[in-house]
PDB file of N, CA and C in Angstrom:
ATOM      1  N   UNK A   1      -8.401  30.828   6.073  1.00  0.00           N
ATOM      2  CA  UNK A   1      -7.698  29.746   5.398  1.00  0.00           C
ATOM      3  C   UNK A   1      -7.239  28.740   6.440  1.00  0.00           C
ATOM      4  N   UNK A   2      -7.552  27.397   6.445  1.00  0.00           N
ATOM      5  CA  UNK A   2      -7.064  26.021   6.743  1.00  0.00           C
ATOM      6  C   UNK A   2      -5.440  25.581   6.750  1.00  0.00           C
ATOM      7  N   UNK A   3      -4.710  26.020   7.379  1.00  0.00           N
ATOM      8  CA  UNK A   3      -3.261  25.332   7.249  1.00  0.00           C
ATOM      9  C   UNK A   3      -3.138  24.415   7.824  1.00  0.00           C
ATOM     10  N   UNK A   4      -3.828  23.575   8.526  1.00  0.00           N
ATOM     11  CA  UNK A   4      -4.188  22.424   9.463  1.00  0.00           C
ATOM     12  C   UNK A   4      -3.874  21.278   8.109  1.00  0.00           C
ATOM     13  N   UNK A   5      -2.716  20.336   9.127  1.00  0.00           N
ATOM     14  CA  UNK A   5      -2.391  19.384   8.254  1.00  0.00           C
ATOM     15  C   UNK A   5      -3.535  18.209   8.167  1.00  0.00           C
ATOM     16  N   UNK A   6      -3.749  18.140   7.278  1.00  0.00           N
ATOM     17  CA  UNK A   6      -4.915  16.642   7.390  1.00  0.00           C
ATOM     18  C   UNK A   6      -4.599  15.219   7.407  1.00  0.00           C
ATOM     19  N   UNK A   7      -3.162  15.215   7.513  1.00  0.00           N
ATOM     20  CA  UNK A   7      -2.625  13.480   7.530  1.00  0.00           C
ATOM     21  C   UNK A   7      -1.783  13.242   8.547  1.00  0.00           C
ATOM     22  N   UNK A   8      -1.730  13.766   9.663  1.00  0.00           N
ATOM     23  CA  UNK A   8      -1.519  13.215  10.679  1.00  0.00           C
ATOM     24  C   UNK A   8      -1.528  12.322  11.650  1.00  0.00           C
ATOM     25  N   UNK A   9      -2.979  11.752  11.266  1.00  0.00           N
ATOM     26  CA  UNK A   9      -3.375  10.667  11.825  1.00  0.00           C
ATOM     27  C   UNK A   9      -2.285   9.437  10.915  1.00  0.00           C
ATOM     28  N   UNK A  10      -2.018   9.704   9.804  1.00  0.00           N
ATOM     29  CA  UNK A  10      -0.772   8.769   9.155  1.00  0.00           C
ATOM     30  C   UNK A  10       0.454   8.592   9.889  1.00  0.00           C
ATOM     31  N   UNK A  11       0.590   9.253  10.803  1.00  0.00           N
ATOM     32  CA  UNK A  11       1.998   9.371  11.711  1.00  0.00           C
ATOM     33  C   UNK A  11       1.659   7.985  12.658  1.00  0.00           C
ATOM     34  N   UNK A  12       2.879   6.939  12.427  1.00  0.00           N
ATOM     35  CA  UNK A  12       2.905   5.933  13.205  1.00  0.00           C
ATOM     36  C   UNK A  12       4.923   6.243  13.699  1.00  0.00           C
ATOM     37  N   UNK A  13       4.220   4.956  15.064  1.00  0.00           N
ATOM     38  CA  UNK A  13       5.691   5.175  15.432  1.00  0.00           C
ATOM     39  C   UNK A  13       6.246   3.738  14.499  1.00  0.00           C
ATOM     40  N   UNK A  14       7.582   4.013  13.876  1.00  0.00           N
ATOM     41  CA  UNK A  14       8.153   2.935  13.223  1.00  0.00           C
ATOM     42  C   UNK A  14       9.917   3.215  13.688  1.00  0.00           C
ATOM     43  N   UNK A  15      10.440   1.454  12.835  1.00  0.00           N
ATOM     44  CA  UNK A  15      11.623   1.616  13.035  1.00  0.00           C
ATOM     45  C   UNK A  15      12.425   1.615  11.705  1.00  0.00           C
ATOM     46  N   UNK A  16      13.529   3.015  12.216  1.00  0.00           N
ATOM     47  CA  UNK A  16      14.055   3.548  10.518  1.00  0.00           C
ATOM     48  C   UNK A  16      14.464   2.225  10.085  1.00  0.00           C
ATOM     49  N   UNK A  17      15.115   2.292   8.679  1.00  0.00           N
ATOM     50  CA  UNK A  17      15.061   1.344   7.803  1.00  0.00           C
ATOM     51  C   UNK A  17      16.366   0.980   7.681  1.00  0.00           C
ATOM     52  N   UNK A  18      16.851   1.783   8.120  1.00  0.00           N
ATOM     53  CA  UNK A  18      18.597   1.884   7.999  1.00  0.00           C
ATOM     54  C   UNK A  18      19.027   3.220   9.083  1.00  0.00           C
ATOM     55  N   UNK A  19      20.805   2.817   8.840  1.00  0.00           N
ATOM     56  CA  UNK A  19      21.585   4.229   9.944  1.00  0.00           C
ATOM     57  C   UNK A  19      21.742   5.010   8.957  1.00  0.00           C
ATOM     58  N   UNK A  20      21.093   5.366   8.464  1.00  0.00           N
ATOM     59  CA  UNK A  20      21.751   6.416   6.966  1.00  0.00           C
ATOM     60  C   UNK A  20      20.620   6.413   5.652  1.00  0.00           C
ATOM     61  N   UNK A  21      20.827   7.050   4.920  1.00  0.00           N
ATOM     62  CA  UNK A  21      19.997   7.339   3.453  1.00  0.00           C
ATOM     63  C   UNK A  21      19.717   6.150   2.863  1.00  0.00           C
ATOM     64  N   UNK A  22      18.856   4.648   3.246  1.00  0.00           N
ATOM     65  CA  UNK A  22      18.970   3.588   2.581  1.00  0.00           C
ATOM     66  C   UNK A  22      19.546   3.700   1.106  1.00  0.00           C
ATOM     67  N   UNK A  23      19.165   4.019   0.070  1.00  0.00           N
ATOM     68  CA  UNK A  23      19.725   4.104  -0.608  1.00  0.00           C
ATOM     69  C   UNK A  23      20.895   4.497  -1.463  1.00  0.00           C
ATOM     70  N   UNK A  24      21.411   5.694  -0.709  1.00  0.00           N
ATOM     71  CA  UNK A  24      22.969   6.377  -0.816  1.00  0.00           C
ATOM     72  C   UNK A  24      23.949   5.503  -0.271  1.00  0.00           C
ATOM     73  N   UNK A  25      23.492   4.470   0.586  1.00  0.00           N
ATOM     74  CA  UNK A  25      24.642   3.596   0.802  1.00  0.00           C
ATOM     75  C   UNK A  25      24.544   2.721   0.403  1.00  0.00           C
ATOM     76  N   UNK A  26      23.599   2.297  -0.518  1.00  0.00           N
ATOM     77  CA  UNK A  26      23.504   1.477  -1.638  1.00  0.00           C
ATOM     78  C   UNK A  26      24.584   1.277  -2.678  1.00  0.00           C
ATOM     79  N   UNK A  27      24.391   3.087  -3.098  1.00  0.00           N
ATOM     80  CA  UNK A  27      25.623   3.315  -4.433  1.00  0.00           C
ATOM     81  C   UNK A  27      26.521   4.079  -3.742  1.00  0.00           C
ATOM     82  N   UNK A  28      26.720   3.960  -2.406  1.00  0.00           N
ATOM     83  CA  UNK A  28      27.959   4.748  -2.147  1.00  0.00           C
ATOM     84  C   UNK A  28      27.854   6.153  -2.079  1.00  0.00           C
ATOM     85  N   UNK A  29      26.906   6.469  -2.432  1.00  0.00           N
ATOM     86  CA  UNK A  29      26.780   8.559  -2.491  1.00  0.00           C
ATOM     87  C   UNK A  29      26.602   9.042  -0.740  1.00  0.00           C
ATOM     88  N   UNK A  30      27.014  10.406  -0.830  1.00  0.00           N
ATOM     89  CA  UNK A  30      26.685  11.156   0.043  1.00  0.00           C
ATOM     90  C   UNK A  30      25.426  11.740   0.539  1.00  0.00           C
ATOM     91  N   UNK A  31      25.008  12.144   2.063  1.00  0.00           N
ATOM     92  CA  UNK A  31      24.174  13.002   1.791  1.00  0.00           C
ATOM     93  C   UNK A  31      24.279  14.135   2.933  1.00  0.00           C
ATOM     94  N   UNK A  32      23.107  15.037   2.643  1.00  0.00           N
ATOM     95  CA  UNK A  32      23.517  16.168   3.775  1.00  0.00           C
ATOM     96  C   UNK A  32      22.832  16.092   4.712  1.00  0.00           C
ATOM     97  N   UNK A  33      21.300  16.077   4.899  1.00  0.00           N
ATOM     98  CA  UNK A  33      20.510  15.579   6.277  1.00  0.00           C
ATOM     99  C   UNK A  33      19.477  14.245   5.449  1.00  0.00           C
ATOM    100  N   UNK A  34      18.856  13.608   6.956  1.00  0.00           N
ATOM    101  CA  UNK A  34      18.121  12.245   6.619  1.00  0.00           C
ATOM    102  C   UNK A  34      16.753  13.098   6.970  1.00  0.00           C
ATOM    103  N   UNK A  35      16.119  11.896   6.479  1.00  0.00           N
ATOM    104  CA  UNK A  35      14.450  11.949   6.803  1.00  0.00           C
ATOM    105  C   UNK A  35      14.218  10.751   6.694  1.00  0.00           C
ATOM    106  N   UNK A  36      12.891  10.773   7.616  1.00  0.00           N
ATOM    107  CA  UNK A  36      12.300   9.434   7.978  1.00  0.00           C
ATOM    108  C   UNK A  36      10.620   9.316   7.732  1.00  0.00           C
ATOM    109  N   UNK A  37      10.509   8.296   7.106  1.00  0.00           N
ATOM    110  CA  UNK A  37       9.054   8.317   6.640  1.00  0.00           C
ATOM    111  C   UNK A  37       7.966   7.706   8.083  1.00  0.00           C
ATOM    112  N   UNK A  38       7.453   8.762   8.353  1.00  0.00           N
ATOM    113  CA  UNK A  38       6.440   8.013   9.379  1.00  0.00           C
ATOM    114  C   UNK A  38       5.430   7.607   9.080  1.00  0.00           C
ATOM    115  N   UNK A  39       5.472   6.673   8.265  1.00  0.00           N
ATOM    116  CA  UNK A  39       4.653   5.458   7.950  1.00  0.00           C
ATOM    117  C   UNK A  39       5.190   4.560   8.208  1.00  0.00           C
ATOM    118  N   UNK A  40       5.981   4.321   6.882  1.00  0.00           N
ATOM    119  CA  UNK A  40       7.018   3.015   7.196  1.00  0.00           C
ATOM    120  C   UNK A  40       8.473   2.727   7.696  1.00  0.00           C
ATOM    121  N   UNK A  41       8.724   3.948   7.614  1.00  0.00           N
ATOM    122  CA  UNK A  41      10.144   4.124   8.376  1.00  0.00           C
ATOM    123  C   UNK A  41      11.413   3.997   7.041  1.00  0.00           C
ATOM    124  N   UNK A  42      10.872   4.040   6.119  1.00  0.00           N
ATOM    125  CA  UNK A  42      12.158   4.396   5.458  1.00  0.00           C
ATOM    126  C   UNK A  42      13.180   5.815   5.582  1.00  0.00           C
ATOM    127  N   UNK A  43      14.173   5.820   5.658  1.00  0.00           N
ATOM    128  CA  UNK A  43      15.268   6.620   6.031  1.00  0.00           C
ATOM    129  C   UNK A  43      15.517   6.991   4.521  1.00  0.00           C
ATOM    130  N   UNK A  44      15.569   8.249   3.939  1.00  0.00           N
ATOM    131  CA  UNK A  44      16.008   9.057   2.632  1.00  0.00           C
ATOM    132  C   UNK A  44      16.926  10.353   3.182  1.00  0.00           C
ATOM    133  N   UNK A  45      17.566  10.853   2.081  1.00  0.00           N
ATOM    134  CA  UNK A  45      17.990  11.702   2.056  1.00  0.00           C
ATOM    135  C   UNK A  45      17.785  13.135   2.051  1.00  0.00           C
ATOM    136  N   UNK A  46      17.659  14.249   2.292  1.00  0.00           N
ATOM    137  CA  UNK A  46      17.115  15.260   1.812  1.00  0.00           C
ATOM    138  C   UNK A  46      16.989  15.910   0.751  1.00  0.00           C
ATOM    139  N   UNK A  47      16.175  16.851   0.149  1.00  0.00           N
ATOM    140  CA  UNK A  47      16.565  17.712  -1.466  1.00  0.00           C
ATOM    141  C   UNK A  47      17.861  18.482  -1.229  1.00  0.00           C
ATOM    142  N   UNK A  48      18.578  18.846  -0.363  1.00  0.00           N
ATOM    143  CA  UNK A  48      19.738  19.782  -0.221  1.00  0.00           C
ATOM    144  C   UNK A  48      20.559  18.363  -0.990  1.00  0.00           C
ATOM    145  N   UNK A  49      20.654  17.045  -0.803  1.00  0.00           N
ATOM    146  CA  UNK A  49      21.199  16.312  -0.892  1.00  0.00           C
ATOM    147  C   UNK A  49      21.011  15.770  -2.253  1.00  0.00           C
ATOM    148  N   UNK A  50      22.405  15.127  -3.157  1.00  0.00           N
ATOM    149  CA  UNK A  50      22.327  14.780  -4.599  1.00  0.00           C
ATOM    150  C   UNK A  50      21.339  13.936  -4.904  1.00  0.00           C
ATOM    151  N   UNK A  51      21.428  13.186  -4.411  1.00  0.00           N
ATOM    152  CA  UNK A  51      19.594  12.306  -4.654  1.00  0.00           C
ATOM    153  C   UNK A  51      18.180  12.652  -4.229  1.00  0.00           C
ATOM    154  N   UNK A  52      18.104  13.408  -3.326  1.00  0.00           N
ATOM    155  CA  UNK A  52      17.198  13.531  -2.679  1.00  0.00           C
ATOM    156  C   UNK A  52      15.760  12.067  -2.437  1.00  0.00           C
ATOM    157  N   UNK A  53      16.335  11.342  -1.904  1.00  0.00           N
ATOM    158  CA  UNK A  53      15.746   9.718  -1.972  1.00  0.00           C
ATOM    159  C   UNK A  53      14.477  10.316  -1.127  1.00  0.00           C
ATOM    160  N   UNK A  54      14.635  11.153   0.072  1.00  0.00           N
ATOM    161  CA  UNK A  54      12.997  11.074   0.693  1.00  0.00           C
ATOM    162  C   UNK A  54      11.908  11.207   0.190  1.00  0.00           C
ATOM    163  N   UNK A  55      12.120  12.647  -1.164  1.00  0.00           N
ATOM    164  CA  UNK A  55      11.381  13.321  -1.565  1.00  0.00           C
ATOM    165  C   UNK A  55      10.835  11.829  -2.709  1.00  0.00           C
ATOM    166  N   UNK A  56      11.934  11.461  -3.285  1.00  0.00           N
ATOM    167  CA  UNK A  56      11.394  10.302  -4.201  1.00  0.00           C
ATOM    168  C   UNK A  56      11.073   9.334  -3.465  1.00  0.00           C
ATOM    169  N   UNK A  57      11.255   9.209  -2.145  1.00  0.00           N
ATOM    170  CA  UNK A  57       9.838   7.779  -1.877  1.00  0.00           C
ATOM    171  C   UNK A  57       8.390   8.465  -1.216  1.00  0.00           C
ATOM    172  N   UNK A  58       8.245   9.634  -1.119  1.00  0.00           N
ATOM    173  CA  UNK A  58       7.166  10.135  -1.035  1.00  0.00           C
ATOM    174  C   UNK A  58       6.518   9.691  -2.440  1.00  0.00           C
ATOM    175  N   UNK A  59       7.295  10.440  -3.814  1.00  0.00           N
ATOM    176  CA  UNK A  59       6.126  10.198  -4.525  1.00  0.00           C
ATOM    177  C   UNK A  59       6.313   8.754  -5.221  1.00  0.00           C
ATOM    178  N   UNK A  60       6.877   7.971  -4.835  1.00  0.00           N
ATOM    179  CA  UNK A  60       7.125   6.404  -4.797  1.00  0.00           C
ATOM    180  C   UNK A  60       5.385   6.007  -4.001  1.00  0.00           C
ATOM    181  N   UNK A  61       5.656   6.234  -3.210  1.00  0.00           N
ATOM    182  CA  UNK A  61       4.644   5.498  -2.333  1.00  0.00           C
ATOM    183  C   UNK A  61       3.213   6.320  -1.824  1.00  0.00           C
ATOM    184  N   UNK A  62       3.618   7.658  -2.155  1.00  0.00           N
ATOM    185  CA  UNK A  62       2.603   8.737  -1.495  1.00  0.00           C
ATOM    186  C   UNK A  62       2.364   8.911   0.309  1.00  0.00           C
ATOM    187  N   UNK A  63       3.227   8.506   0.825  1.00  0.00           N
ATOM    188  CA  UNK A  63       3.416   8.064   2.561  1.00  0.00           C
ATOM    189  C   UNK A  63       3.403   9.516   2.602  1.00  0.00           C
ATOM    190  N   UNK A  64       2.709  10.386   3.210  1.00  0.00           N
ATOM    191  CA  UNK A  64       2.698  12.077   3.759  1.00  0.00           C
ATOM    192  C   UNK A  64       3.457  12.704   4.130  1.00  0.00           C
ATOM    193  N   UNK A  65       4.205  12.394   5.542  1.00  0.00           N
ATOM    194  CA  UNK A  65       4.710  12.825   6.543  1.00  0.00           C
ATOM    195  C   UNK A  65       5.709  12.298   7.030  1.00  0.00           C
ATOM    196  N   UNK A  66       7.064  13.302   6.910  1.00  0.00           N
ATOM    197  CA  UNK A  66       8.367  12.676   7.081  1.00  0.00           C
ATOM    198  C   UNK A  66       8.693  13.618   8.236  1.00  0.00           C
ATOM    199  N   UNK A  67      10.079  12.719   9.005  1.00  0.00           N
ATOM    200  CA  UNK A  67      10.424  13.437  10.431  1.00  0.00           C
ATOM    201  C   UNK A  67      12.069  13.890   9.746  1.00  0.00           C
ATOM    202  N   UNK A  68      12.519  14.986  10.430  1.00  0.00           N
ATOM    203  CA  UNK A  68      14.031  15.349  10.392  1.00  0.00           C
ATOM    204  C   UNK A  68      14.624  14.317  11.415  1.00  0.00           C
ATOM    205  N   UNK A  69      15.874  14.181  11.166  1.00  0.00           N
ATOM    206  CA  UNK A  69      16.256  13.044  11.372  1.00  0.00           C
ATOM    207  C   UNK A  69      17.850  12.983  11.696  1.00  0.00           C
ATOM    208  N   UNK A  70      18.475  13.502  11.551  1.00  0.00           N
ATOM    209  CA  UNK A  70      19.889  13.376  11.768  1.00  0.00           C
ATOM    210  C   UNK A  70      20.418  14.500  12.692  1.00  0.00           C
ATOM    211  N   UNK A  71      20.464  14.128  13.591  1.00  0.00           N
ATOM    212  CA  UNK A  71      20.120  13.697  14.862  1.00  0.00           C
ATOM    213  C   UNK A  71      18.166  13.784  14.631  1.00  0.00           C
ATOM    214  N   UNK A  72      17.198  12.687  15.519  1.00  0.00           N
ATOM    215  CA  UNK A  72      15.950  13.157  15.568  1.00  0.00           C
ATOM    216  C   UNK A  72      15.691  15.051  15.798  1.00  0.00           C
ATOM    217  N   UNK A  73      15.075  15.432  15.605  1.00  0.00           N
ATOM    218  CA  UNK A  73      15.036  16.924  15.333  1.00  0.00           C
ATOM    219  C   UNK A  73      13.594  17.484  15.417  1.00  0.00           C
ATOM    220  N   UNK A  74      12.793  16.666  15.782  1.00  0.00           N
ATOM    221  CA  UNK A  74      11.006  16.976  16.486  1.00  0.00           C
ATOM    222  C   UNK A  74      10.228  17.803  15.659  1.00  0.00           C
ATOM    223  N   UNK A  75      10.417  18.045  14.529  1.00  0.00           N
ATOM    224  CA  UNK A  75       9.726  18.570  13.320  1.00  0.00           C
ATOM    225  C   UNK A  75       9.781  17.628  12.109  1.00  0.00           C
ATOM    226  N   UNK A  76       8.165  17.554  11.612  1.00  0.00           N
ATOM    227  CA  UNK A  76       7.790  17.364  10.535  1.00  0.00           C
ATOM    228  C   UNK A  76       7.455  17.903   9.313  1.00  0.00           C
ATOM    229  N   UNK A  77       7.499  17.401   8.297  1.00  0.00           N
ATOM    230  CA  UNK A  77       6.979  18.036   6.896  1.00  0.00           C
ATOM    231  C   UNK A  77       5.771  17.008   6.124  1.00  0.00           C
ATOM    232  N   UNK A  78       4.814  17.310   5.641  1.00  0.00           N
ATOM    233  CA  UNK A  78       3.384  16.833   5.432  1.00  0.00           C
ATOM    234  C   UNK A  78       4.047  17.816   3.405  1.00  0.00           C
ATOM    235  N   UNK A  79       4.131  16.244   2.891  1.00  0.00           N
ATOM    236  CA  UNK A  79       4.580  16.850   1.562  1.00  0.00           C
ATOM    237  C   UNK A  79       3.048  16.854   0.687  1.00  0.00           C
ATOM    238  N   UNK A  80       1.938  16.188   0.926  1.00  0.00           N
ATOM    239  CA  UNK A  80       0.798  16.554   0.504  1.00  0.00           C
ATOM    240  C   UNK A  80       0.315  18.273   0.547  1.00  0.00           C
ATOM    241  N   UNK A  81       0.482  18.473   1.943  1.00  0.00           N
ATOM    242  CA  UNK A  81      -0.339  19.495   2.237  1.00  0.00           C
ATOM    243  C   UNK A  81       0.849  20.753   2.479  1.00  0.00           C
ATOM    244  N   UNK A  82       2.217  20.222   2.209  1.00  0.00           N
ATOM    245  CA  UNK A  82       3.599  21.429   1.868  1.00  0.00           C
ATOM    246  C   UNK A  82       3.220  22.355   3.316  1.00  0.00           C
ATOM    247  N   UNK A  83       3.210  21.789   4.615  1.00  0.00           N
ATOM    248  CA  UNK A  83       3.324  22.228   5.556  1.00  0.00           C
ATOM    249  C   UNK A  83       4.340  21.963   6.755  1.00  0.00           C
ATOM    250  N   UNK A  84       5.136  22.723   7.680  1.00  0.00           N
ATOM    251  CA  UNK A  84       5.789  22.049   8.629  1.00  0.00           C
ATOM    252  C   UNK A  84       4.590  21.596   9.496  1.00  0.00           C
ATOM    253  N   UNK A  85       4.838  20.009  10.247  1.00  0.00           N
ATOM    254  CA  UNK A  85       3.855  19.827  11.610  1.00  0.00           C
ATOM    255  C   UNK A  85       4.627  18.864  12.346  1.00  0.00           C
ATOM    256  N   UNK A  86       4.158  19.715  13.380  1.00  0.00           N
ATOM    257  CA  UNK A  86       4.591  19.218  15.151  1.00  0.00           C
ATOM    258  C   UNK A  86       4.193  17.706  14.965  1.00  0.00           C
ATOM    259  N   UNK A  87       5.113  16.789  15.619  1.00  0.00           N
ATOM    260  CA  UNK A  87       5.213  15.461  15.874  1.00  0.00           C
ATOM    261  C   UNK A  87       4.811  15.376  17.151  1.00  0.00           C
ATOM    262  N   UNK A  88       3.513  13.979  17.309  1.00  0.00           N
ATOM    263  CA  UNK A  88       3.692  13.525  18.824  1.00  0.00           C
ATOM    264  C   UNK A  88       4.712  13.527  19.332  1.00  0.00           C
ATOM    265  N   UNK A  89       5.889  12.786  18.493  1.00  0.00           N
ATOM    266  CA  UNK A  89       7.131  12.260  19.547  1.00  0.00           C
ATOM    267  C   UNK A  89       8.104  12.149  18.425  1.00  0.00           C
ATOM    268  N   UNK A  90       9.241  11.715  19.022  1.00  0.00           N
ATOM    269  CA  UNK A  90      10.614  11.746  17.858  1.00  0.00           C
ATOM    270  C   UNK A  90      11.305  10.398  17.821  1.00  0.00           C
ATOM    271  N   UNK A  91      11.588   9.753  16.556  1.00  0.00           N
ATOM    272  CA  UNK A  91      11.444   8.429  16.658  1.00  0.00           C
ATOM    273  C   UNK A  91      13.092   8.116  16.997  1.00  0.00           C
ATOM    274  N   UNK A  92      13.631   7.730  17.767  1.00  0.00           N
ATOM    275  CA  UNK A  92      14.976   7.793  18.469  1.00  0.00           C
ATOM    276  C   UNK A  92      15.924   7.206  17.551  1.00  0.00           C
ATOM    277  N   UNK A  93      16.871   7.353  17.645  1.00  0.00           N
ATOM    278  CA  UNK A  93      18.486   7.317  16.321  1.00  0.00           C
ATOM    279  C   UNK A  93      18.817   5.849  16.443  1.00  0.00           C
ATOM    280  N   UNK A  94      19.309   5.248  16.109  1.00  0.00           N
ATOM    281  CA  UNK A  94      19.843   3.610  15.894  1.00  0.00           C
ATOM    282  C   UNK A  94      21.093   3.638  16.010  1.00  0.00           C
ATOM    283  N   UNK A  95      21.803   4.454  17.153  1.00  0.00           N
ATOM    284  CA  UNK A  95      23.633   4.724  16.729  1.00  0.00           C
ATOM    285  C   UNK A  95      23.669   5.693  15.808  1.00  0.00           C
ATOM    286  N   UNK A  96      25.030   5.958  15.318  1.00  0.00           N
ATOM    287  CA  UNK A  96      25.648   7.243  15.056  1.00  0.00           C
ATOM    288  C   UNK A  96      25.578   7.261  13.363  1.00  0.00           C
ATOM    289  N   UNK A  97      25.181   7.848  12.658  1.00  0.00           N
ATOM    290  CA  UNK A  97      25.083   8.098  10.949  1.00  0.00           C
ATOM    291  C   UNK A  97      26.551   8.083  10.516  1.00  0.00           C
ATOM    292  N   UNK A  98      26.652   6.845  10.113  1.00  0.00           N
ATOM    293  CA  UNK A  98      27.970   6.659   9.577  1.00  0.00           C
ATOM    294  C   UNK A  98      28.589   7.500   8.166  1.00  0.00           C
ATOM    295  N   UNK A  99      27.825   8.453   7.656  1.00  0.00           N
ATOM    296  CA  UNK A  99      28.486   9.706   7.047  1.00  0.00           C
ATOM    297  C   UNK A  99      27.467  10.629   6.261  1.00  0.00           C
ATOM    298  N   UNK A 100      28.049  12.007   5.730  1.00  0.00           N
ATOM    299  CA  UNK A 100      27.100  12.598   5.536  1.00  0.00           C
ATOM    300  C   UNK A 100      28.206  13.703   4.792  1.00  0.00           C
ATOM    301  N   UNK A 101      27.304  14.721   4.327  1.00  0.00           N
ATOM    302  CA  UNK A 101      28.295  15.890   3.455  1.00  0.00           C
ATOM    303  C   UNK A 101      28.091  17.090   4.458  1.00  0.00           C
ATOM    304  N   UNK A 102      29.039  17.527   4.867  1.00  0.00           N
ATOM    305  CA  UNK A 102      29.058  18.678   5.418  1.00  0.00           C
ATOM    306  C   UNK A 102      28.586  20.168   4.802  1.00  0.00           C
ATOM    307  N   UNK A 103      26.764  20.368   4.936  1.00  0.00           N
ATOM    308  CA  UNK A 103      26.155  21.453   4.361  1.00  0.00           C
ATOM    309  C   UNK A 103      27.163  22.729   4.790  1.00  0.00           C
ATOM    310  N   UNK A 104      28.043  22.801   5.679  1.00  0.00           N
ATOM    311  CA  UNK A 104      28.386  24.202   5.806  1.00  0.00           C
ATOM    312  C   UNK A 104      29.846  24.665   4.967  1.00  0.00           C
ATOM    313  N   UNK A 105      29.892  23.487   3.811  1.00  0.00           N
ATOM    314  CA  UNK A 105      31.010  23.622   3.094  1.00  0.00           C
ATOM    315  C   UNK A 105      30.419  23.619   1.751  1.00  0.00           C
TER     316      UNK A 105
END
């Protein structure tokens, strides 16, 4: 069996879209970790998180491959192919995430 991600070559270096969950600071919501679309660099939220905005601009746009992100964190997720994959490189923070929900509460 093939676990080899096939959209990797989709991994560009970009710049996030925002310091935070573009859209949670839209309406003011919280979140618990970011992700970053390496395509276009939109910044979402995670599924642990009440919106989960990343997961919905994946299937917004179908963009593959998102990076962990709060702090950069050098692992990817390939939501086509529901695999973790190793990143060339880690796309560096813009300053400090001006808030977030504390997962250990």
């Amino acid at each position: 069996m093939d676990n080899a991600c096939r959209h990797l070559s989709s991994v560009l270096t970009v710049t996030p879209s925002a310091r935070g969950c573009e859209e949670c600071l839209k309406i003011g919501s919280e979140w618990v970790h970011l992700r970053l679309c390496r395509t276009c660099g939109h910044v979402g939220c995670c599924d642990e998180s009440p919106h989960r905005h990343a997961t919905r601009h994946f299937h917004a746009t179908r963009h593959p491959i998102m990076e962990g992100y709060d702090p950069p964190e050098g692992w990817g997720w390939c939501y086509v192919d529901e695999i973790m994959v190793d990143l060339p490189d880690t796309t560096p923070q813009d300053g400090p995430i001006p808030s977030f929900i504390d997962s250990a509460f």
